[in-house]
Protein backbone atom coordinates (compact mmCIF):
# COMPACT_ATOMS: atom_id res chain seq x y z
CA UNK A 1 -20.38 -8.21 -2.17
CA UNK A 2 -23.79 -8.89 -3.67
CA UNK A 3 -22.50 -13.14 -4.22
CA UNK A 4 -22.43 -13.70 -0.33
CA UNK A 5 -24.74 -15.71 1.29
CA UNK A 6 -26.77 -15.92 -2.34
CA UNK A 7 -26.78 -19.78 -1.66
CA UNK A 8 -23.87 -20.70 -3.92
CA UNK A 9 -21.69 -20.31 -0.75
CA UNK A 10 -19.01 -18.01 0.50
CA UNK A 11 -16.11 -18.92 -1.99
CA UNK A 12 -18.35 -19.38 -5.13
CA UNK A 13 -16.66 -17.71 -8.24
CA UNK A 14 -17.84 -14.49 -9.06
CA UNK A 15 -17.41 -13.34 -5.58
CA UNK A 16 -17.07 -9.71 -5.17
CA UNK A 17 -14.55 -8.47 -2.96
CA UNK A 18 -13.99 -4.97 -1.85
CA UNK A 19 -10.63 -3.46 -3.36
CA UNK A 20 -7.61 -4.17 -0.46
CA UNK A 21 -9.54 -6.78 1.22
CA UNK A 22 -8.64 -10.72 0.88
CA UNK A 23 -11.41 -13.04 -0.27
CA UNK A 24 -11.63 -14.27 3.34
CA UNK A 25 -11.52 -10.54 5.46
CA UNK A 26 -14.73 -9.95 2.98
CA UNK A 27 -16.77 -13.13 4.05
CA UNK A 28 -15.43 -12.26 7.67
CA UNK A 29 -16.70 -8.32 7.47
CA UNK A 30 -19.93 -9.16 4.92
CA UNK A 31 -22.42 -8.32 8.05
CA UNK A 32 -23.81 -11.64 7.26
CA UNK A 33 -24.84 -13.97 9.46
CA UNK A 34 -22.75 -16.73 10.36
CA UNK A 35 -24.96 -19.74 9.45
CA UNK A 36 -25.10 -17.60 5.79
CA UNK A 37 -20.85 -17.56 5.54
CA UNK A 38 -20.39 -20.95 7.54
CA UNK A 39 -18.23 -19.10 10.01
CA UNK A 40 -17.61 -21.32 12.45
CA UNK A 41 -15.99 -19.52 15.33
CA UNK A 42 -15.01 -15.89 15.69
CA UNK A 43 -11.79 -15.33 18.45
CA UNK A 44 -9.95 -11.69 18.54
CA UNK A 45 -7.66 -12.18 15.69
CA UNK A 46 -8.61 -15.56 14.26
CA UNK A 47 -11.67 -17.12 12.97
CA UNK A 48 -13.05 -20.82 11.41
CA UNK A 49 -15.45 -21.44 8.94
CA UNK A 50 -16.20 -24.29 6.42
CA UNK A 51 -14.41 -24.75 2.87
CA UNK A 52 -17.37 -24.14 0.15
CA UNK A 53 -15.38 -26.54 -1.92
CA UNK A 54 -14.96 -29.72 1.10
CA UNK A 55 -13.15 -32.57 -0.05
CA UNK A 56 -15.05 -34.32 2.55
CA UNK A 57 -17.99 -33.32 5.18
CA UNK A 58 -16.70 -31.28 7.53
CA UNK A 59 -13.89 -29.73 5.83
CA UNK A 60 -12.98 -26.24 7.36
CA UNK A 61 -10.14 -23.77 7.78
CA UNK A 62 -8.27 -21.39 10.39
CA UNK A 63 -7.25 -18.52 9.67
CA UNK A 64 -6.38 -14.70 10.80
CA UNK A 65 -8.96 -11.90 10.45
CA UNK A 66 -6.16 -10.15 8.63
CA UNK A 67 -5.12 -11.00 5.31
CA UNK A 68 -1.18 -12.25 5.50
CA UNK A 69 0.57 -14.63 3.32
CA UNK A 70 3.30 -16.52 5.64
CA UNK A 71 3.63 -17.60 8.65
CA UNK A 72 6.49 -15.29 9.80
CA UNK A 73 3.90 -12.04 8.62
CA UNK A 74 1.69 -13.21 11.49
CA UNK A 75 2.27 -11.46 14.86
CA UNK A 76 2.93 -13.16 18.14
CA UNK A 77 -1.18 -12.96 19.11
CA UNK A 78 -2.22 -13.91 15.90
CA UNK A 79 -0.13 -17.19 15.70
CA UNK A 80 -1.38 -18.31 19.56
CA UNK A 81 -4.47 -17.76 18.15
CA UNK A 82 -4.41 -19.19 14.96
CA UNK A 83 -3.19 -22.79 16.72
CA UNK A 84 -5.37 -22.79 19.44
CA UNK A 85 -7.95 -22.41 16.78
CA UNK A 86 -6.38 -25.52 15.01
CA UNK A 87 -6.34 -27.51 18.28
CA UNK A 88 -10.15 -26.47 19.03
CA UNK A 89 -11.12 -27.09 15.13
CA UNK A 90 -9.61 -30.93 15.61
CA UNK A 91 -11.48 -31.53 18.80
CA UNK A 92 -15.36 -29.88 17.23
CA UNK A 93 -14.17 -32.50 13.73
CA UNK A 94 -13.31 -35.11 16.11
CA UNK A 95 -16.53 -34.29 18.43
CA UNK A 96 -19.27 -33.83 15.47
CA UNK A 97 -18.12 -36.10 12.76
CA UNK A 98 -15.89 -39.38 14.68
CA UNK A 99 -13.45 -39.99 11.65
CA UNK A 100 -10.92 -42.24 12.10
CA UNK A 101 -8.06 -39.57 11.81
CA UNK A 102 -7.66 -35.96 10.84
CA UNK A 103 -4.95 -34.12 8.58
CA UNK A 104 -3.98 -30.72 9.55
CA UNK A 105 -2.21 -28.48 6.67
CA UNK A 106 -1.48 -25.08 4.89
CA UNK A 107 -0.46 -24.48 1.24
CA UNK A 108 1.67 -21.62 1.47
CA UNK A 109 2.21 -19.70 -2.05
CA UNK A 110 0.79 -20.39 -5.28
CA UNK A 111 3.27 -22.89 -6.51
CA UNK A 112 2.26 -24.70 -3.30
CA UNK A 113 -1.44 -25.24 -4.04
CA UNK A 114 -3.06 -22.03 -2.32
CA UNK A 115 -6.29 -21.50 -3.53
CA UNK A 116 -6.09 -17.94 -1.67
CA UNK A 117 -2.10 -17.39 -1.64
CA UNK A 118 -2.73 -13.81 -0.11
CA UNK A 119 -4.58 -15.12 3.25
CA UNK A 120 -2.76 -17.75 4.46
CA UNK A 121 -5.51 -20.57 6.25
CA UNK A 122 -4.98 -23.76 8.06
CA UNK A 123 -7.52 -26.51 6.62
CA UNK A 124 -8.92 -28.96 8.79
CA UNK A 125 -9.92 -31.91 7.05
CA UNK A 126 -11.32 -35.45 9.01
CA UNK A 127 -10.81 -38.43 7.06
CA UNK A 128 -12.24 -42.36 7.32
CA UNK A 129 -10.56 -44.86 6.21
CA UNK A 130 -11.77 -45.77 2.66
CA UNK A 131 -12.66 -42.36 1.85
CA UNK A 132 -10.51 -41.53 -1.09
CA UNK A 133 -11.88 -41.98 -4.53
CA UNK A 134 -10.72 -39.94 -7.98
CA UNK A 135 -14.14 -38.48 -8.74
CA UNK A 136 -12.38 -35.21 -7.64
CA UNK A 137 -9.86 -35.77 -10.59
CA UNK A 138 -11.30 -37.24 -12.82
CA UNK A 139 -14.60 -35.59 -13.09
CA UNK A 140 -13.71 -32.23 -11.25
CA UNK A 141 -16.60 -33.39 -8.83
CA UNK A 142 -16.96 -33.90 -5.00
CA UNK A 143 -19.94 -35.90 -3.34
CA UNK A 144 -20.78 -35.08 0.17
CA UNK A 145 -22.97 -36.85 2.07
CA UNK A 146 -23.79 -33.93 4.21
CA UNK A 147 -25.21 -30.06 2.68
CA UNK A 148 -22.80 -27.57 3.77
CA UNK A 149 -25.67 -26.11 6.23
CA UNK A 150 -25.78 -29.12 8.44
CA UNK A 151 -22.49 -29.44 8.58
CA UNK A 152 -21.50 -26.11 10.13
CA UNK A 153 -24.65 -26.57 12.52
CA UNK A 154 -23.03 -29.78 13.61
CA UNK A 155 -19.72 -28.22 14.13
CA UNK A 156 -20.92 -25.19 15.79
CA UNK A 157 -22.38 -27.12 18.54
CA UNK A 158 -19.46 -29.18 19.17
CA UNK A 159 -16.80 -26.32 19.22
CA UNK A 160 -15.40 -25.89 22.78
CA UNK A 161 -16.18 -23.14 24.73
């Protein structure tokens, strides 16, 4: 796992990941430290930690420790969990950045946009009005306003206790 934490951030291709382990459970078990793997919050099954590819500041996802790919493979601890995770990821989004609204989704399966299809993750994104533009399309670009660093110290400190 030599590409994690080398600055490029935790998703950056080229990754290594051990054989049977998801792209997430390796940034979850590196041993790094969490400012290194913008993890977020750690709970007994579940954990948060920023999107290395945001569409906007702030941008992070909820998801189990273990790797699973639907909803219904999740069992009954891991799915309290995982949406009491959501609910406390809205209020530190709402808390450190003040958008005007939030959306709250999962892209189950490959043919529905999963980036990760085998690790199933809730993103978290806040939104402003006015903050759509097609840079993302059209240039395969994203500007953020805010360095990835900053962003998970800002959410860190707002994430309820």
């Amino acid at each position: 796992m030599a590409s994690l934490g080398d600055g490029t951030g935790p998703e950056a291709p080229g990754t290594t990941v051990p054989e049977g382990s998801s792209l997430f459970e390796a940034i979850e078990q590196s041993g790094l430290d969490d400012s290194e793997t913008f993890i977020i919050h750690r709970g007994p099954t579940c954990f948060a930690l920023l999107n290395a590819y945001p569409y906007t500041s702030g941008h992070l996802m909820v998801l189990p420790r273990r790797a699973v790919p639907t909803l219904a493979s999740l069992t009954s601890e891991e799915h309290d969990e995982l949406w009491a995770t959501v609910r406390d990821a809205v209020a530190a989004v709402e808390s450190a950045f003040s958008p005007g609204g939030v959306n709250v989704g999962l892209n189950l399966g490959s043919a529905a946009g999963a980036g990760v299809p085998d690790h199933l993750h809730v993103h978290v994104v806040p939104r402003w009005a006015g903050d759509t533009n097609f840079t993302t399309t059209t240039a395969d670009l994203r500007v953020l306003p805010e360095a990835l660093g900053e962003s998970w110290r800002r959410l860190s400190e707002s994430w309820p206790s």
